[in-house]
N, C-alpha and C. Protein backbone atom coordinates (compact mmCIF):
# COMPACT_ATOMS: atom_id res chain seq x y z
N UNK A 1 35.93 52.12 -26.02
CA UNK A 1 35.30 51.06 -25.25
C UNK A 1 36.07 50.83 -23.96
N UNK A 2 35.12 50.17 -23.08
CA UNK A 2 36.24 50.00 -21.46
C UNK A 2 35.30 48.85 -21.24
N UNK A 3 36.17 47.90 -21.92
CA UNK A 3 35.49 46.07 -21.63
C UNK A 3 36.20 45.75 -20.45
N UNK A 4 37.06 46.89 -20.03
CA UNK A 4 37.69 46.22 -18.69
C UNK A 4 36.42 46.76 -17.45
N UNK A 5 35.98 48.04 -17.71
CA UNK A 5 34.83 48.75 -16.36
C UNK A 5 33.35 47.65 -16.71
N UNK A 6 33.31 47.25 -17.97
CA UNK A 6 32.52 45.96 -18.42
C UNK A 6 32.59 44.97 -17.45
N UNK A 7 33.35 44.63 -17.59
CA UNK A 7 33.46 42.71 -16.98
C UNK A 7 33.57 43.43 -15.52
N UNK A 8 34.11 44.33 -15.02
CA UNK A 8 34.26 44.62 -13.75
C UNK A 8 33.06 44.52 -12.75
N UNK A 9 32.53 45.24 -13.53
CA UNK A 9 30.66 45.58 -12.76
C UNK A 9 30.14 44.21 -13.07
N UNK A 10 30.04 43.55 -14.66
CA UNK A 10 29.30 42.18 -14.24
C UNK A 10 29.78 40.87 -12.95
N UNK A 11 31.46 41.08 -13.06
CA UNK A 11 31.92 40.54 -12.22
C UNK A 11 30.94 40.92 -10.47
N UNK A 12 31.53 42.02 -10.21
CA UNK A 12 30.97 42.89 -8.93
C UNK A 12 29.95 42.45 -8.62
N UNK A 13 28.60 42.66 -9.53
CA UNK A 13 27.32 42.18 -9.47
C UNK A 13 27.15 40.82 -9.15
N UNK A 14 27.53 40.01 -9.94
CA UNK A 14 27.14 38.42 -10.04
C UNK A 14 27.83 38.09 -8.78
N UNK A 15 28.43 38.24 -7.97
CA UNK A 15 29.17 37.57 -6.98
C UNK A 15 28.44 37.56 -5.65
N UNK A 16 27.54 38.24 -5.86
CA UNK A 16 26.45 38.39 -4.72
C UNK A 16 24.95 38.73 -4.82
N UNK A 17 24.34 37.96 -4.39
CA UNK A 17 23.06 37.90 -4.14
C UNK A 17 22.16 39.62 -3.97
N UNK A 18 22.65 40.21 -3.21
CA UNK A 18 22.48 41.16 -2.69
C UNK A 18 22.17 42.08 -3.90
N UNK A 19 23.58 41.76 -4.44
CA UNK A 19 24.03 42.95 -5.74
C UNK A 19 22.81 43.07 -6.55
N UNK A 20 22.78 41.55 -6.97
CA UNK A 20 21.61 41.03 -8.26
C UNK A 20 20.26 41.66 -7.59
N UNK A 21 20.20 41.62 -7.17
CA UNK A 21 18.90 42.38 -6.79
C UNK A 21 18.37 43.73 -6.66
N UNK A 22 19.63 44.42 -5.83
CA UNK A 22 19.88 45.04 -5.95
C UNK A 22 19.88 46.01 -7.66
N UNK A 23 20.72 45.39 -8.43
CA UNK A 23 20.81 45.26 -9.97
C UNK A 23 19.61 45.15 -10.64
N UNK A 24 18.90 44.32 -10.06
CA UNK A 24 17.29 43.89 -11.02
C UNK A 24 16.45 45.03 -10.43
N UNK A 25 16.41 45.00 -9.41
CA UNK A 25 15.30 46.74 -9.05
C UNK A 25 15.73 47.76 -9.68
N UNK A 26 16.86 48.33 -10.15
CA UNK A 26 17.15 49.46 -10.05
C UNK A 26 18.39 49.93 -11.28
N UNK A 27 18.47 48.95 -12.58
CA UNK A 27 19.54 48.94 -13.24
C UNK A 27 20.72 50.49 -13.15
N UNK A 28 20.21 51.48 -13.43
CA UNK A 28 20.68 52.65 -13.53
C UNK A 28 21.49 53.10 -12.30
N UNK A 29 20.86 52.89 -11.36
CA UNK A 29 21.22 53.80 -10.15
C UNK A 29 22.03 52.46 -9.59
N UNK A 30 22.28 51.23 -9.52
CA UNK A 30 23.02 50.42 -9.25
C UNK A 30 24.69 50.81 -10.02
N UNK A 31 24.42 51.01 -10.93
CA UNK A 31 25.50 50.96 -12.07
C UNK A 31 26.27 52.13 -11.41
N UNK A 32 25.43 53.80 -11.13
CA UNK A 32 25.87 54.91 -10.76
C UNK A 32 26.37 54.89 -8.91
N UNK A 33 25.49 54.00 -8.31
CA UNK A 33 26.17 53.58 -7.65
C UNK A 33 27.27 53.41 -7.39
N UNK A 34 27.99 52.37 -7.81
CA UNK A 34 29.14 51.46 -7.84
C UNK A 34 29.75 52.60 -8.26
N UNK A 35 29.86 53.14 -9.57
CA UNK A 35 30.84 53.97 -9.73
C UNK A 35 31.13 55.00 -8.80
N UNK A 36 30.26 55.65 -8.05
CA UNK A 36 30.39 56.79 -7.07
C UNK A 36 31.32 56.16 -6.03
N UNK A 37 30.80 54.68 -6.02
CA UNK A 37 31.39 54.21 -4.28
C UNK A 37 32.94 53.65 -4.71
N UNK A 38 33.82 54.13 -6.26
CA UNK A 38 34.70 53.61 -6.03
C UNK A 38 35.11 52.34 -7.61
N UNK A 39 33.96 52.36 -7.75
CA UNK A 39 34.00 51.15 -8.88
C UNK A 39 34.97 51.36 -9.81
N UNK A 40 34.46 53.31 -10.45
CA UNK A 40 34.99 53.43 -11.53
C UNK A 40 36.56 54.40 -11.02
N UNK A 41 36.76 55.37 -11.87
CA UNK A 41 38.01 56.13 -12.12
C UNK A 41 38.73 56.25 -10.66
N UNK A 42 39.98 55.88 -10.34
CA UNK A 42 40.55 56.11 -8.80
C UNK A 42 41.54 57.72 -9.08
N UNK A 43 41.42 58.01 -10.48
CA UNK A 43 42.49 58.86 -10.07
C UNK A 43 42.00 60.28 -11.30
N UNK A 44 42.34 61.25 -11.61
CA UNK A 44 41.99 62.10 -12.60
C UNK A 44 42.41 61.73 -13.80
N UNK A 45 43.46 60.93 -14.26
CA UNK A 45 44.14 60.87 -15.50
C UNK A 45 43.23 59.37 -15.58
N UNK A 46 42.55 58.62 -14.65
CA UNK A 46 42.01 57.20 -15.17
C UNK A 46 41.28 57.07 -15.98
N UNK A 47 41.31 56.32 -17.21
CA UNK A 47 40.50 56.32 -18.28
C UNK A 47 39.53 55.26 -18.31
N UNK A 48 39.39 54.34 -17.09
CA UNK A 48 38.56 53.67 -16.98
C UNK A 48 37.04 54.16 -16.87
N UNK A 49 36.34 54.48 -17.57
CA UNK A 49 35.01 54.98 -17.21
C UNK A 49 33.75 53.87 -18.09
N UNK A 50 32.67 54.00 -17.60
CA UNK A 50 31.64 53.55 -18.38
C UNK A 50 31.27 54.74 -19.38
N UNK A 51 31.36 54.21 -20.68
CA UNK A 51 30.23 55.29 -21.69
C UNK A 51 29.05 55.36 -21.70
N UNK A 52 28.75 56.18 -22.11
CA UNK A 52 26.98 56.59 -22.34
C UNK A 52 26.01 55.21 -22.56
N UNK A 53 27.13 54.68 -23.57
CA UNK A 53 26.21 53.49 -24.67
C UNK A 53 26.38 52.44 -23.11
N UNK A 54 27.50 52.01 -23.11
CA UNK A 54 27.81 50.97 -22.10
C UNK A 54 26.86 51.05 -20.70
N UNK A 55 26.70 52.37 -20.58
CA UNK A 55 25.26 52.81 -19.31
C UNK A 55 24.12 52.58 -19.24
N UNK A 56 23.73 52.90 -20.84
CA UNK A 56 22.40 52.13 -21.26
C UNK A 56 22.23 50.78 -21.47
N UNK A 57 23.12 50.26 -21.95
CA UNK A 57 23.15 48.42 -21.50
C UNK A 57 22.99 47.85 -20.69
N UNK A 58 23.79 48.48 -19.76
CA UNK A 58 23.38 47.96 -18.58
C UNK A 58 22.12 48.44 -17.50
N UNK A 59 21.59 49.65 -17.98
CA UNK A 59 20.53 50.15 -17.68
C UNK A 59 19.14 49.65 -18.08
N UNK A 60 19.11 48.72 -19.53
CA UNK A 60 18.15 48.39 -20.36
C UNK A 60 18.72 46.41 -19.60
N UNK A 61 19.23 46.30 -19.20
CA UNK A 61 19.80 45.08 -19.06
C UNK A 61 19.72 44.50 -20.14
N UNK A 62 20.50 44.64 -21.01
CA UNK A 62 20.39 44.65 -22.78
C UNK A 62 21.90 43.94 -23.29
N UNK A 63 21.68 42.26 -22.87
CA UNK A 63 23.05 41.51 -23.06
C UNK A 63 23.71 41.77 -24.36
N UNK A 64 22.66 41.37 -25.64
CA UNK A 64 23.28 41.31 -26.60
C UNK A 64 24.55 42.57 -26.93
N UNK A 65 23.79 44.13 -26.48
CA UNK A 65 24.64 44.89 -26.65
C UNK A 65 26.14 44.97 -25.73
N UNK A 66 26.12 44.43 -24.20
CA UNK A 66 26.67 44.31 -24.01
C UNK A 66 27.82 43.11 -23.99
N UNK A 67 27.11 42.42 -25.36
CA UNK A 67 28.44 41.54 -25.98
C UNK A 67 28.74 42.28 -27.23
N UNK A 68 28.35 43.10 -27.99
CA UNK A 68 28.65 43.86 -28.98
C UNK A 68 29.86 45.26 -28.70
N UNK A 69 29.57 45.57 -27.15
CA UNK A 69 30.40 46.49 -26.65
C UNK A 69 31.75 45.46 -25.98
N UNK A 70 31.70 43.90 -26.38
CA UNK A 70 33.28 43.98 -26.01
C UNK A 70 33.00 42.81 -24.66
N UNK A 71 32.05 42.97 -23.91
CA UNK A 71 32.01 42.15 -22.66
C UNK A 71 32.76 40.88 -22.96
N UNK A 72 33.28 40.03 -21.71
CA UNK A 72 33.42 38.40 -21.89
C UNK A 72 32.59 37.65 -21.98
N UNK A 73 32.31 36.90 -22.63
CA UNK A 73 31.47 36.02 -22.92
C UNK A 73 31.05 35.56 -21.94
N UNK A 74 31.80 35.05 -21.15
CA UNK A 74 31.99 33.95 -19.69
C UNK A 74 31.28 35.06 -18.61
N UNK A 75 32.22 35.82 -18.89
CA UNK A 75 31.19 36.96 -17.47
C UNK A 75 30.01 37.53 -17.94
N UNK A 76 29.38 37.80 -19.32
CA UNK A 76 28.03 37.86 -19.80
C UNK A 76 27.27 36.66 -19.48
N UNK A 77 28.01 35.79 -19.43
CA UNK A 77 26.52 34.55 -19.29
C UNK A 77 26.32 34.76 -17.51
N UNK A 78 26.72 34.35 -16.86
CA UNK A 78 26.72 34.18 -15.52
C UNK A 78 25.94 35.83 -14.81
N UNK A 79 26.84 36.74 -15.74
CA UNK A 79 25.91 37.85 -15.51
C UNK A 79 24.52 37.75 -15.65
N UNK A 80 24.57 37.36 -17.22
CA UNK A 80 22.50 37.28 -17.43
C UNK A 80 22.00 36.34 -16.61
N UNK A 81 22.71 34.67 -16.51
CA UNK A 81 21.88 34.02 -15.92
C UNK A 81 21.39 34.53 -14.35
N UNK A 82 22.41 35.59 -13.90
CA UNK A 82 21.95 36.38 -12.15
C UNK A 82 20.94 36.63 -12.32
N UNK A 83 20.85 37.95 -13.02
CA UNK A 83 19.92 38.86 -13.44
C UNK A 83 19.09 38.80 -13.65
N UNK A 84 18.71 37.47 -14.24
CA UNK A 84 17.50 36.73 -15.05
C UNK A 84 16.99 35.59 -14.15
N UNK A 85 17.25 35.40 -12.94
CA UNK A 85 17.51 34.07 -12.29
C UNK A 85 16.08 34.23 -11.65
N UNK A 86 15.78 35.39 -11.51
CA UNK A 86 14.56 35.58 -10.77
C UNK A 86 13.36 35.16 -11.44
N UNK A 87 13.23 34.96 -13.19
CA UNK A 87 12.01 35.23 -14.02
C UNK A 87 12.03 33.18 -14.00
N UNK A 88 12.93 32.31 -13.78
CA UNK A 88 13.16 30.80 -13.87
C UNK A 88 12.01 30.41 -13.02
N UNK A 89 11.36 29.52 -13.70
CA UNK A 89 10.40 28.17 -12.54
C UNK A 89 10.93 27.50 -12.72
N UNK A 90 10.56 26.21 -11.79
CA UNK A 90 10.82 24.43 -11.66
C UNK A 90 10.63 24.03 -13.42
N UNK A 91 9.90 24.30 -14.16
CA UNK A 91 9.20 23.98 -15.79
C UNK A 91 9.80 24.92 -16.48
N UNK A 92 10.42 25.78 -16.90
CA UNK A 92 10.73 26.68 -17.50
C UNK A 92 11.47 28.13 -17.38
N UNK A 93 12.08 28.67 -17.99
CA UNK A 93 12.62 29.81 -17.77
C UNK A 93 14.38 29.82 -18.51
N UNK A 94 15.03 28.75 -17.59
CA UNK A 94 16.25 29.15 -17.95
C UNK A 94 16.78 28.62 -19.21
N UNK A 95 15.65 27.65 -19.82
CA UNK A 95 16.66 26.72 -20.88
C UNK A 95 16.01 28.04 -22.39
N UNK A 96 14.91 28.64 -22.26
CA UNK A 96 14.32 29.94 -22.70
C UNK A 96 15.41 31.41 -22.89
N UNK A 97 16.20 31.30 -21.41
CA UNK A 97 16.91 32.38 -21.46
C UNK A 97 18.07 31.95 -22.34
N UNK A 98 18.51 30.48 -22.20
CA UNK A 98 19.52 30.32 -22.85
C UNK A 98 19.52 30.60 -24.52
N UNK A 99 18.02 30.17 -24.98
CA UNK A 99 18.20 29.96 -26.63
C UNK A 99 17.90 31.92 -26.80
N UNK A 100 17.51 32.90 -25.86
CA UNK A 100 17.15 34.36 -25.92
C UNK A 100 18.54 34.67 -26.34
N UNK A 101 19.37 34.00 -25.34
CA UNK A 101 20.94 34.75 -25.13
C UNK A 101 21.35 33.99 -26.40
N UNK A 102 21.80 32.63 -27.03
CA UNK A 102 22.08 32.53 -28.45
C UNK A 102 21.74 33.35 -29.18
N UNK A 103 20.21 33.59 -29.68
CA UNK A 103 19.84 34.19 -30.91
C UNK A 103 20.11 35.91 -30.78
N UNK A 104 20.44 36.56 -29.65
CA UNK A 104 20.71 37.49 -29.52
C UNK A 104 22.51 37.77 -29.94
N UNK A 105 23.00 37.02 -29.68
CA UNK A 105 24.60 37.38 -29.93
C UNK A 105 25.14 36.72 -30.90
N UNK A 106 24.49 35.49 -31.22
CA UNK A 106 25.06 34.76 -32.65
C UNK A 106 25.18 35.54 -34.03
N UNK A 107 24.63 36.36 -33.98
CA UNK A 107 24.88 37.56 -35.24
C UNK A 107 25.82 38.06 -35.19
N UNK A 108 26.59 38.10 -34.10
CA UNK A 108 27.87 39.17 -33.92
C UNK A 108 29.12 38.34 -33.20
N UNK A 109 29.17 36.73 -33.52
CA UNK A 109 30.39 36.52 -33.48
C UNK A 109 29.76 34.62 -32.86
N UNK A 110 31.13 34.38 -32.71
CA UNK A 110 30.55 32.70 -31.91
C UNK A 110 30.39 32.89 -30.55
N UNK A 111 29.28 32.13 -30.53
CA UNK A 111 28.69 31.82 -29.14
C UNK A 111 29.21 30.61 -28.19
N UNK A 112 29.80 30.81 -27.17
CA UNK A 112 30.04 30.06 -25.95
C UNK A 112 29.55 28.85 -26.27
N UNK A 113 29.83 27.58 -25.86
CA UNK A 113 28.50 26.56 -25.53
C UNK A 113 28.08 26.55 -24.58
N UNK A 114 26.38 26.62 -24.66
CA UNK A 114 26.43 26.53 -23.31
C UNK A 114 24.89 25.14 -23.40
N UNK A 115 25.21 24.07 -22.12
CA UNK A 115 24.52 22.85 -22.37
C UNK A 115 22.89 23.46 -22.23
């Protein structure tokens, strides 16, 4: 597992507007992106890489797994809520995403609070 190239990219992503969007059009090629431009391995012996599984998570934008692969909790939420920020109305959406993101990860350990 590399929960460190994990939190890195959700970090990366969520910090900008641009990214998330970027991110929501295009999961795959965002991810391959970043790594080409630098994200991932700086050197030949670096063992920092994304795996296969960890590619498809973030390719499927598929939180639960990427709290099963190790992510932070703290940088999974803020991640999904980016990501997801677009599907929210004035009436609905985010308090939806919130009970999605509980029942999705509460099987596999304690869940954050989140209000």
């Amino acid at each position: 597992m590399t929960r460190y190239m994990i939190d890195k990219f959700m970090r990366f992503v969520e910090l900008s507007d641009a990214l998330v969007a970027e991110y929501v059009a295009d999961p795959a090629a965002s991810v391959d992106r970043w790594l080409g431009e630098g994200g991932g391995p700086e050197g030949a012996t670096d063992d920092r890489v994304l795996t296969e599984e960890e590619r498809a998570a973030f390719a499927a934008r598929d939180f639960e797994a990427l709290y099963v692969l190790g992510a932070h909790p703290y940088l999974l939420w803020h991640f999904t809520e980016a990501v997801h920020a677009h599907e929210f109305t004035p009436e609905s959406g985010w308090r939806e995403l919130v009970e999605r993101y509980r029942a999705a990860v509460a099987p596999h350990g304690v869940v954050d609070y989140i209000p």
